[in-house]
PDB file of N, CA and C in Angstrom:
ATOM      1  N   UNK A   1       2.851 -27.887   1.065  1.00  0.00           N
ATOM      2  CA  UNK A   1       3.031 -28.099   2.475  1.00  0.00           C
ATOM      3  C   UNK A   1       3.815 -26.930   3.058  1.00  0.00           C
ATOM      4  N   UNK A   2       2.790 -26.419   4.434  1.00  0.00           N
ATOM      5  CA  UNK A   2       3.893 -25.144   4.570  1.00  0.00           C
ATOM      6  C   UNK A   2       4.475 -25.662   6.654  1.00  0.00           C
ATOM      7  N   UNK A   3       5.970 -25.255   6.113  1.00  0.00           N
ATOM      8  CA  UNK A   3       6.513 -25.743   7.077  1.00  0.00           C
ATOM      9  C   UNK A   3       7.969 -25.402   6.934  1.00  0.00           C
ATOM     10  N   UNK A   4       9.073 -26.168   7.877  1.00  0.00           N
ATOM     11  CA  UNK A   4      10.154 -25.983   8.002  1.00  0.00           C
ATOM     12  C   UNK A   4      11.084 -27.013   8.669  1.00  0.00           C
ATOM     13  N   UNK A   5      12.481 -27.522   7.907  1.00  0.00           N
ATOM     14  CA  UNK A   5      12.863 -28.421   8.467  1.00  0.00           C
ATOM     15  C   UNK A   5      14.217 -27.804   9.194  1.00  0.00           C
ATOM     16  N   UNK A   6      14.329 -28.047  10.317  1.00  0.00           N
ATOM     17  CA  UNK A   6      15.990 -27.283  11.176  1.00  0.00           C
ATOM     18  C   UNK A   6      16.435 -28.172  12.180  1.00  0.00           C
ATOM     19  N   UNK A   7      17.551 -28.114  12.581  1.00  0.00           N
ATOM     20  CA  UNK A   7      18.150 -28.898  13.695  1.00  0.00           C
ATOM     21  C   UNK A   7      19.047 -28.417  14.670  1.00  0.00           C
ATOM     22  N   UNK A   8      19.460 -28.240  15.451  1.00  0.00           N
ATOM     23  CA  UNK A   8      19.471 -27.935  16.658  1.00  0.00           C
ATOM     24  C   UNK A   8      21.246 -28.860  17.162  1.00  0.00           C
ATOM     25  N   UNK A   9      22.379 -28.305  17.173  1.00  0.00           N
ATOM     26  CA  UNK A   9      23.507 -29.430  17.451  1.00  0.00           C
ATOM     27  C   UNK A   9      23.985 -28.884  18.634  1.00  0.00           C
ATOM     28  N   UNK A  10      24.091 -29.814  19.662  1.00  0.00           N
ATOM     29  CA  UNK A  10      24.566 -29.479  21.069  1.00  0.00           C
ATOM     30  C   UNK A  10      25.750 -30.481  21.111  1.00  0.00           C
ATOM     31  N   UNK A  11      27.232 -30.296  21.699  1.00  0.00           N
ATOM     32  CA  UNK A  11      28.445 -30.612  22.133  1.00  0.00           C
ATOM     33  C   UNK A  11      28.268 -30.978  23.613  1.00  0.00           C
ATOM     34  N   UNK A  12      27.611 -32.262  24.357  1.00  0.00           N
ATOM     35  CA  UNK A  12      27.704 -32.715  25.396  1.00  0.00           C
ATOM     36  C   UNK A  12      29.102 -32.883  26.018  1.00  0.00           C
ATOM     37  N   UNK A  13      29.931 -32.917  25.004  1.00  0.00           N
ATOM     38  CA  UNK A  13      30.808 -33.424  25.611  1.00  0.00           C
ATOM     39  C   UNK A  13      31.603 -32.408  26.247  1.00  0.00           C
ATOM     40  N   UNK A  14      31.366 -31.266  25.630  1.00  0.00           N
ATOM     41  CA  UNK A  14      32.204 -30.006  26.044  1.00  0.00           C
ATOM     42  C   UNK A  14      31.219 -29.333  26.420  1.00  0.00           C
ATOM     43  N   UNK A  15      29.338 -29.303  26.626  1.00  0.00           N
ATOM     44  CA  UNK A  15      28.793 -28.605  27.478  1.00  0.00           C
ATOM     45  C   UNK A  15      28.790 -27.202  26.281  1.00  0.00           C
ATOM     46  N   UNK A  16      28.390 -26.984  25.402  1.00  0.00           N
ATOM     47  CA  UNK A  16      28.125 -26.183  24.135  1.00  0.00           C
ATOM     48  C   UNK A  16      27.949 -26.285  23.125  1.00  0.00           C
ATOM     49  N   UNK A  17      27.192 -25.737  22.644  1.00  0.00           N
ATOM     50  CA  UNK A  17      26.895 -25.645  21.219  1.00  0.00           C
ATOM     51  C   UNK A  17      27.586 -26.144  20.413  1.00  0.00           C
ATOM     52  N   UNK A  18      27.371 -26.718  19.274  1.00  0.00           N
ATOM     53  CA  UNK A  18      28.495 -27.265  18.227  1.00  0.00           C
ATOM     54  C   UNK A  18      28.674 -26.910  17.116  1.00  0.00           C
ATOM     55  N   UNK A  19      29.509 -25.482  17.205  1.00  0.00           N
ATOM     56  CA  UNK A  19      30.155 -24.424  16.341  1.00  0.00           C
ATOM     57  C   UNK A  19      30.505 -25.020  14.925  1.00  0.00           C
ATOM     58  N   UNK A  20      30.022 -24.664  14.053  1.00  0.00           N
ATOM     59  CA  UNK A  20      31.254 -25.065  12.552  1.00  0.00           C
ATOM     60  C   UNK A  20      30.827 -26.823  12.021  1.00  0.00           C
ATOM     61  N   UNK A  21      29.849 -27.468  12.986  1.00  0.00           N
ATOM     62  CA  UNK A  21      29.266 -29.037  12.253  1.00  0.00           C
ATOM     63  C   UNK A  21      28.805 -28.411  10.728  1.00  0.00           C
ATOM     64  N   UNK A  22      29.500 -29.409  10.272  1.00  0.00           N
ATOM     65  CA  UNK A  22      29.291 -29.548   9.070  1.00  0.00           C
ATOM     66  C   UNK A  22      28.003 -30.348   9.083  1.00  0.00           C
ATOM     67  N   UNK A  23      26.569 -30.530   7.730  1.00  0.00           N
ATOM     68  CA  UNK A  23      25.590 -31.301   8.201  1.00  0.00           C
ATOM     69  C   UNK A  23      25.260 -31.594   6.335  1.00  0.00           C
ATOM     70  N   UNK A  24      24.840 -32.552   5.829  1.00  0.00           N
ATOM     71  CA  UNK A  24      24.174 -32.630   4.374  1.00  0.00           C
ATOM     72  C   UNK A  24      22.938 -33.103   4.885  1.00  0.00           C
ATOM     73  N   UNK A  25      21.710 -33.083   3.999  1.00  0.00           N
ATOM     74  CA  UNK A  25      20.628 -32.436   3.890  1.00  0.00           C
ATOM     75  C   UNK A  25      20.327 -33.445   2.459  1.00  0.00           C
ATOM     76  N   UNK A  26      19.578 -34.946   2.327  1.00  0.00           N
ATOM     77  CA  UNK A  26      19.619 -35.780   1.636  1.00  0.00           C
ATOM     78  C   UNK A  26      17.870 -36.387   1.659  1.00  0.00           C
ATOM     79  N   UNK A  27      17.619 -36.011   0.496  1.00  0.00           N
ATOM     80  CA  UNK A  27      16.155 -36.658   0.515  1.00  0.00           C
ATOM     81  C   UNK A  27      15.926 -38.414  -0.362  1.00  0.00           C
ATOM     82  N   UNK A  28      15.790 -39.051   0.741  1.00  0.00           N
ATOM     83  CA  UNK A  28      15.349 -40.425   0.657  1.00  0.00           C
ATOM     84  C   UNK A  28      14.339 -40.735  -0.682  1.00  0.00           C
ATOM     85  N   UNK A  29      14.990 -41.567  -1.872  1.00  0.00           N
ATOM     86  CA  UNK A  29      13.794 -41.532  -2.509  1.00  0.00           C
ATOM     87  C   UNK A  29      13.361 -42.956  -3.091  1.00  0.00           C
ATOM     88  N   UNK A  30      12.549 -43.280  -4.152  1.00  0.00           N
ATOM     89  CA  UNK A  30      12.435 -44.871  -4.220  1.00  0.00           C
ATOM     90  C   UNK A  30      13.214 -45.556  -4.564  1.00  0.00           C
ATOM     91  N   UNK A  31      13.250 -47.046  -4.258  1.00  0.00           N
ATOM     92  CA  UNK A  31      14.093 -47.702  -4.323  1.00  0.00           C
ATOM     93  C   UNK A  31      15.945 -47.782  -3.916  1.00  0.00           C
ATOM     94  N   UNK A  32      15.786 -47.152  -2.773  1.00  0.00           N
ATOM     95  CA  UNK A  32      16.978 -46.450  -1.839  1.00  0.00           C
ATOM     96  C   UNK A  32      17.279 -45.274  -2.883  1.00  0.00           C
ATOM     97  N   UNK A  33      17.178 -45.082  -3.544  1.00  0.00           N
ATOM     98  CA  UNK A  33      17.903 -43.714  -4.245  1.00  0.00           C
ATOM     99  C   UNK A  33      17.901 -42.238  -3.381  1.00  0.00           C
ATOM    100  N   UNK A  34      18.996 -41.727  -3.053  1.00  0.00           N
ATOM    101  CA  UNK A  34      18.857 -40.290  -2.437  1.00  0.00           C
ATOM    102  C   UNK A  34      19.618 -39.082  -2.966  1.00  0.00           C
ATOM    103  N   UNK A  35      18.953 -38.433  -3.106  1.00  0.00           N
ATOM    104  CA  UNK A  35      19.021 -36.757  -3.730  1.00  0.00           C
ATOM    105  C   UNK A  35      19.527 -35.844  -2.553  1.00  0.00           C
ATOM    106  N   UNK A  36      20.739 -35.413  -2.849  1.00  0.00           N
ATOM    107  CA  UNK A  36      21.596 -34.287  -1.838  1.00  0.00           C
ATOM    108  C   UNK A  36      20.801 -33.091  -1.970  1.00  0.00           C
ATOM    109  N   UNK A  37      20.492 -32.668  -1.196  1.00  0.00           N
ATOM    110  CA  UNK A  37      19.846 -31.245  -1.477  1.00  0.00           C
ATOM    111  C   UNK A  37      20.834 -30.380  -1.096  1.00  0.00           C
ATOM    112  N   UNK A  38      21.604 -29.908  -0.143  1.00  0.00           N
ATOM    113  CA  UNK A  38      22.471 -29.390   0.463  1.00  0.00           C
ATOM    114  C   UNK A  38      23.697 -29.618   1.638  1.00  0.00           C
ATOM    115  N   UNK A  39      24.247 -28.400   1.437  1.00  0.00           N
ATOM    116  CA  UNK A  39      25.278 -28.803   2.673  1.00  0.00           C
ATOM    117  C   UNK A  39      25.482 -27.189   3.897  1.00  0.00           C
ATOM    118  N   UNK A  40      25.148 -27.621   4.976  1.00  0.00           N
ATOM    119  CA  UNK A  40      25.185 -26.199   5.775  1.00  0.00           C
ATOM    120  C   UNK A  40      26.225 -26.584   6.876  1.00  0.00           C
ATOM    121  N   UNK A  41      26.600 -24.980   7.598  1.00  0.00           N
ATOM    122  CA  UNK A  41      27.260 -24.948   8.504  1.00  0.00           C
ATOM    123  C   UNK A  41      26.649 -24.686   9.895  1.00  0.00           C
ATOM    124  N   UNK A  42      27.173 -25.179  11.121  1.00  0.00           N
ATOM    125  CA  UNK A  42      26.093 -24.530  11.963  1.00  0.00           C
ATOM    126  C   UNK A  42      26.583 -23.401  12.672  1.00  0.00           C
ATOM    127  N   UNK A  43      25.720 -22.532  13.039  1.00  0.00           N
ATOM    128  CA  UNK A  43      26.610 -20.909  13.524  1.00  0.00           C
ATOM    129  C   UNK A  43      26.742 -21.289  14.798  1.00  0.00           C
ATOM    130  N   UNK A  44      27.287 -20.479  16.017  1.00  0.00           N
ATOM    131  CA  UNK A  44      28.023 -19.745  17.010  1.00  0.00           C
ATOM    132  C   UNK A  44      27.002 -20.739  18.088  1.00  0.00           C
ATOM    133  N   UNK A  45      25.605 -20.925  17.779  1.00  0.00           N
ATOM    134  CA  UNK A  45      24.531 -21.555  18.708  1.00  0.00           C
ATOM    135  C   UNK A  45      24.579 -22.623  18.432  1.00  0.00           C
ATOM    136  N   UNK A  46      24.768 -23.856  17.069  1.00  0.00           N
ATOM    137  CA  UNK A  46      24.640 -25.079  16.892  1.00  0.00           C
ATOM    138  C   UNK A  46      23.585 -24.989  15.861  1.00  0.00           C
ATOM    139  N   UNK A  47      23.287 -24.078  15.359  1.00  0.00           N
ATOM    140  CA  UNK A  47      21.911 -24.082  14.679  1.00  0.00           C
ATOM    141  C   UNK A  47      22.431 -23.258  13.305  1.00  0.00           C
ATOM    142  N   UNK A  48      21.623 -23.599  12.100  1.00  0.00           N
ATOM    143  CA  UNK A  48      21.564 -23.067  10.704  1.00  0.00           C
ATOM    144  C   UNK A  48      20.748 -21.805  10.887  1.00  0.00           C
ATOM    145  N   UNK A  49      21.625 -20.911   9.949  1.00  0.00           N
ATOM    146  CA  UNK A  49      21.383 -19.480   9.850  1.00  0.00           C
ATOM    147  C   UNK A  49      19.866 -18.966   9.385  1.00  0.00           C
ATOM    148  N   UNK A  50      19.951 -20.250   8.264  1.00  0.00           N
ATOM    149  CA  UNK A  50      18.161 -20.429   8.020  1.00  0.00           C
ATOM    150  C   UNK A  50      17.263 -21.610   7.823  1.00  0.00           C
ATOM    151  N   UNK A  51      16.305 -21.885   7.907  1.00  0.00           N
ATOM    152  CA  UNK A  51      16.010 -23.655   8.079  1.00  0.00           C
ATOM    153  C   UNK A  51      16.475 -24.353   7.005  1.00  0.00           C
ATOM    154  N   UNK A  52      16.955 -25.928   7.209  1.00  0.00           N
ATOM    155  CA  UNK A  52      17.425 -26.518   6.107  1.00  0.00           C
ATOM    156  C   UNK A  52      16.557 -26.777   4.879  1.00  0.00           C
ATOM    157  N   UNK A  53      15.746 -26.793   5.347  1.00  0.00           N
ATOM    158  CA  UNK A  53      14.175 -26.645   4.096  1.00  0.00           C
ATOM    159  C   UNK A  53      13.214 -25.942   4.536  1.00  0.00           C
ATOM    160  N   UNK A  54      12.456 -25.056   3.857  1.00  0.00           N
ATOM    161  CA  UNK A  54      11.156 -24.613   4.455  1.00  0.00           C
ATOM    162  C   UNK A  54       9.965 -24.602   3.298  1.00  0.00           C
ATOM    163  N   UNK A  55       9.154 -23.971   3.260  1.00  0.00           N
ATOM    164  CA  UNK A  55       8.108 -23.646   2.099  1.00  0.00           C
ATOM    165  C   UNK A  55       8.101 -24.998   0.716  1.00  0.00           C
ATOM    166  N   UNK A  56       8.039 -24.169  -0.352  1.00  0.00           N
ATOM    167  CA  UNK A  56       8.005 -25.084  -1.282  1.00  0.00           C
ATOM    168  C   UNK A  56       8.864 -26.516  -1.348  1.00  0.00           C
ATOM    169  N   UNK A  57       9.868 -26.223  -0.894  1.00  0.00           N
ATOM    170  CA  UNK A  57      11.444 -27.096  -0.602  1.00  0.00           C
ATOM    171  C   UNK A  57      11.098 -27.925   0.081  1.00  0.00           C
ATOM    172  N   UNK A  58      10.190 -27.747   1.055  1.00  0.00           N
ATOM    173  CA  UNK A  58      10.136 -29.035   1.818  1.00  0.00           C
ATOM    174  C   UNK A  58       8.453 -30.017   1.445  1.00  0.00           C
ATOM    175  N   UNK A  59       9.033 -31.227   1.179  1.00  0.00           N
ATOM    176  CA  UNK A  59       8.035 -31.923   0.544  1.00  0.00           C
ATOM    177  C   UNK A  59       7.756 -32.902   0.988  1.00  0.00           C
ATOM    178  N   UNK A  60       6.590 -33.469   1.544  1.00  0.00           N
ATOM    179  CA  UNK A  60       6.506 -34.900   2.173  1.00  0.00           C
ATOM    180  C   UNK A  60       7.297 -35.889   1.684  1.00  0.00           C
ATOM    181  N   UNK A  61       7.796 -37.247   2.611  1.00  0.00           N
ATOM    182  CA  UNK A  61       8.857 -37.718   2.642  1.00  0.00           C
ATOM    183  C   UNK A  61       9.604 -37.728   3.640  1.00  0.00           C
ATOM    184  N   UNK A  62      11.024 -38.832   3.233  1.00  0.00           N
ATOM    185  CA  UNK A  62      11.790 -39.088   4.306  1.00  0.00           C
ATOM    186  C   UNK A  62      12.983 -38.306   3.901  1.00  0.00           C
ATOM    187  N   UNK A  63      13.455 -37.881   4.950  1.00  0.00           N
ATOM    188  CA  UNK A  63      14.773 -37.099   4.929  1.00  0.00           C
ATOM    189  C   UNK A  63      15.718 -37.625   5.439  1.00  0.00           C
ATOM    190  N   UNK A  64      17.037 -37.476   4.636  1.00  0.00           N
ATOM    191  CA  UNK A  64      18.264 -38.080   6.049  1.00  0.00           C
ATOM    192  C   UNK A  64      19.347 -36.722   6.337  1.00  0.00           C
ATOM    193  N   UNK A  65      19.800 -36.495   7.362  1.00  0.00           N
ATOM    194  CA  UNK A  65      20.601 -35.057   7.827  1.00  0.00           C
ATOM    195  C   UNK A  65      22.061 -36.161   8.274  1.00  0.00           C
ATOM    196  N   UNK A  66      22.832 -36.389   7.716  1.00  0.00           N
ATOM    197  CA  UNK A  66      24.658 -36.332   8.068  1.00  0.00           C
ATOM    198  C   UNK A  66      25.208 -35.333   8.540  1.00  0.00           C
ATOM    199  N   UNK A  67      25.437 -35.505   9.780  1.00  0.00           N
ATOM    200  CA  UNK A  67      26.552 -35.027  10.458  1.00  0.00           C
ATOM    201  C   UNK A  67      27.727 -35.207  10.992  1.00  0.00           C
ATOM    202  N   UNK A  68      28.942 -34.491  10.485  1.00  0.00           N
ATOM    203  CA  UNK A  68      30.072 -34.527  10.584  1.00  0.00           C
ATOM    204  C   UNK A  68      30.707 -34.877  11.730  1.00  0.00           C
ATOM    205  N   UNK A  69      30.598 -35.487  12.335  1.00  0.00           N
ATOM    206  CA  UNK A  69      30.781 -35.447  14.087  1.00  0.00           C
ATOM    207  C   UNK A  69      31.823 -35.275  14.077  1.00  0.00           C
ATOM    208  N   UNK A  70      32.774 -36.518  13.527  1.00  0.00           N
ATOM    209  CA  UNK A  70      34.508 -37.023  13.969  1.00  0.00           C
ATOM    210  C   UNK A  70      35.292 -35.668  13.410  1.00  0.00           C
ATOM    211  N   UNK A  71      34.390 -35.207  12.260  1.00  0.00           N
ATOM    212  CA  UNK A  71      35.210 -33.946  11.589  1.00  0.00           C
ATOM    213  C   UNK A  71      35.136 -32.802  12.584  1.00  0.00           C
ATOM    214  N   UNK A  72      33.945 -32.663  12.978  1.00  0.00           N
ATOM    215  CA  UNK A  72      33.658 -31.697  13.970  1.00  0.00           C
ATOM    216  C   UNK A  72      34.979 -31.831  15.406  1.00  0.00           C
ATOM    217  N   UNK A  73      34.926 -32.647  15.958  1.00  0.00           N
ATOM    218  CA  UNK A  73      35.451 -33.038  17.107  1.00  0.00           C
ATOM    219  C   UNK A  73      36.923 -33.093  16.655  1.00  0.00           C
ATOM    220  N   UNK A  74      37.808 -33.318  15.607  1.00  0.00           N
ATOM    221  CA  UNK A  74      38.931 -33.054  15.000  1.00  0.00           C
ATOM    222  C   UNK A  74      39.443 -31.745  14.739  1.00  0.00           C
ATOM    223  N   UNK A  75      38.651 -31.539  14.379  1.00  0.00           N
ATOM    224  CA  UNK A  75      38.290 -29.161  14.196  1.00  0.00           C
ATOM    225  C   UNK A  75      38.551 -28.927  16.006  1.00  0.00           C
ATOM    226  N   UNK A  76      37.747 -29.483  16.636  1.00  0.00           N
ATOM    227  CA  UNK A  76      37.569 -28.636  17.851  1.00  0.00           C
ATOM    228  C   UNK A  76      38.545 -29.410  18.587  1.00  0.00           C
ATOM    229  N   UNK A  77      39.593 -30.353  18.569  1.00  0.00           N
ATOM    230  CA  UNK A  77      40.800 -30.646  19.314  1.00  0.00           C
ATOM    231  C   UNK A  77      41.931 -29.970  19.142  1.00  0.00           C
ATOM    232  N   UNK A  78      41.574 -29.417  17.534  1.00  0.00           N
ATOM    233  CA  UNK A  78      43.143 -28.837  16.967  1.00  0.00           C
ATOM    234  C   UNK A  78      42.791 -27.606  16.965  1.00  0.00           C
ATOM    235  N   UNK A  79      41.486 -26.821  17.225  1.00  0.00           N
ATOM    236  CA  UNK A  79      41.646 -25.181  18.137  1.00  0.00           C
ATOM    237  C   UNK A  79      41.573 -25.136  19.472  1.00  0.00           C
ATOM    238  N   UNK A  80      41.734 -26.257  20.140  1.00  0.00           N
ATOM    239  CA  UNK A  80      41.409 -25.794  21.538  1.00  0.00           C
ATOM    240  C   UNK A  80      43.469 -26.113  22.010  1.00  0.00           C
ATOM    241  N   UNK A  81      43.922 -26.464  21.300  1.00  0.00           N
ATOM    242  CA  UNK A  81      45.285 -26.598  21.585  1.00  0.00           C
ATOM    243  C   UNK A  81      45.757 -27.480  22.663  1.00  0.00           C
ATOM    244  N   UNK A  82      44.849 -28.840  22.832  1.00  0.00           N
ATOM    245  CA  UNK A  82      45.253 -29.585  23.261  1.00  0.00           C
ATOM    246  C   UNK A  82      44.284 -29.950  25.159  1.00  0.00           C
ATOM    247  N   UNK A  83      43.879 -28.456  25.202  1.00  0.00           N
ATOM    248  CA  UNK A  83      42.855 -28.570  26.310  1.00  0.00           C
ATOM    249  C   UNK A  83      42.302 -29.072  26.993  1.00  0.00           C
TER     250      UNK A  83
END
């Protein structure tokens, strides 16, 4: 299967991109069992530097993507210095 899986993190609440989300990258498998595939950061735009799966890597199936939100939003209270 040729293709690519990526995601896209926007900060509504602050109106930008969402710098530094942490995200895991977990493939759903039988009988609830799930396989971590990875863990990425998102750059400067909200987005991974390269897709979270693409080509061979990505294989029909269900995927689940975790994102860090509360961690995220904890990061971005304690650099904005209170703002």
């Amino acid at each position: 299967m040729v293709g690519k899986l990526t995601t896209h993190v926007l900060d509504i609440a602050h109106g930008l991109p969402a710098e530094g989300m942490k995200i895991e990258v977990w493939r759903l498998e039988e009988k609830g069992a799930k396989k971590h595939l990875k863990t990425v950061l998102t750059n400067t735009d909200g987005r991974t530097d390269s897709p979270l799966l693409e080509d061979e890597a990505l294989k029909r199936g269900v995927y689940e993507l975790v994102f860090f939100v509360g961690d995220y939003f904890s990061e971005f209270s304690e650099n904005s210095n209170g703002e």
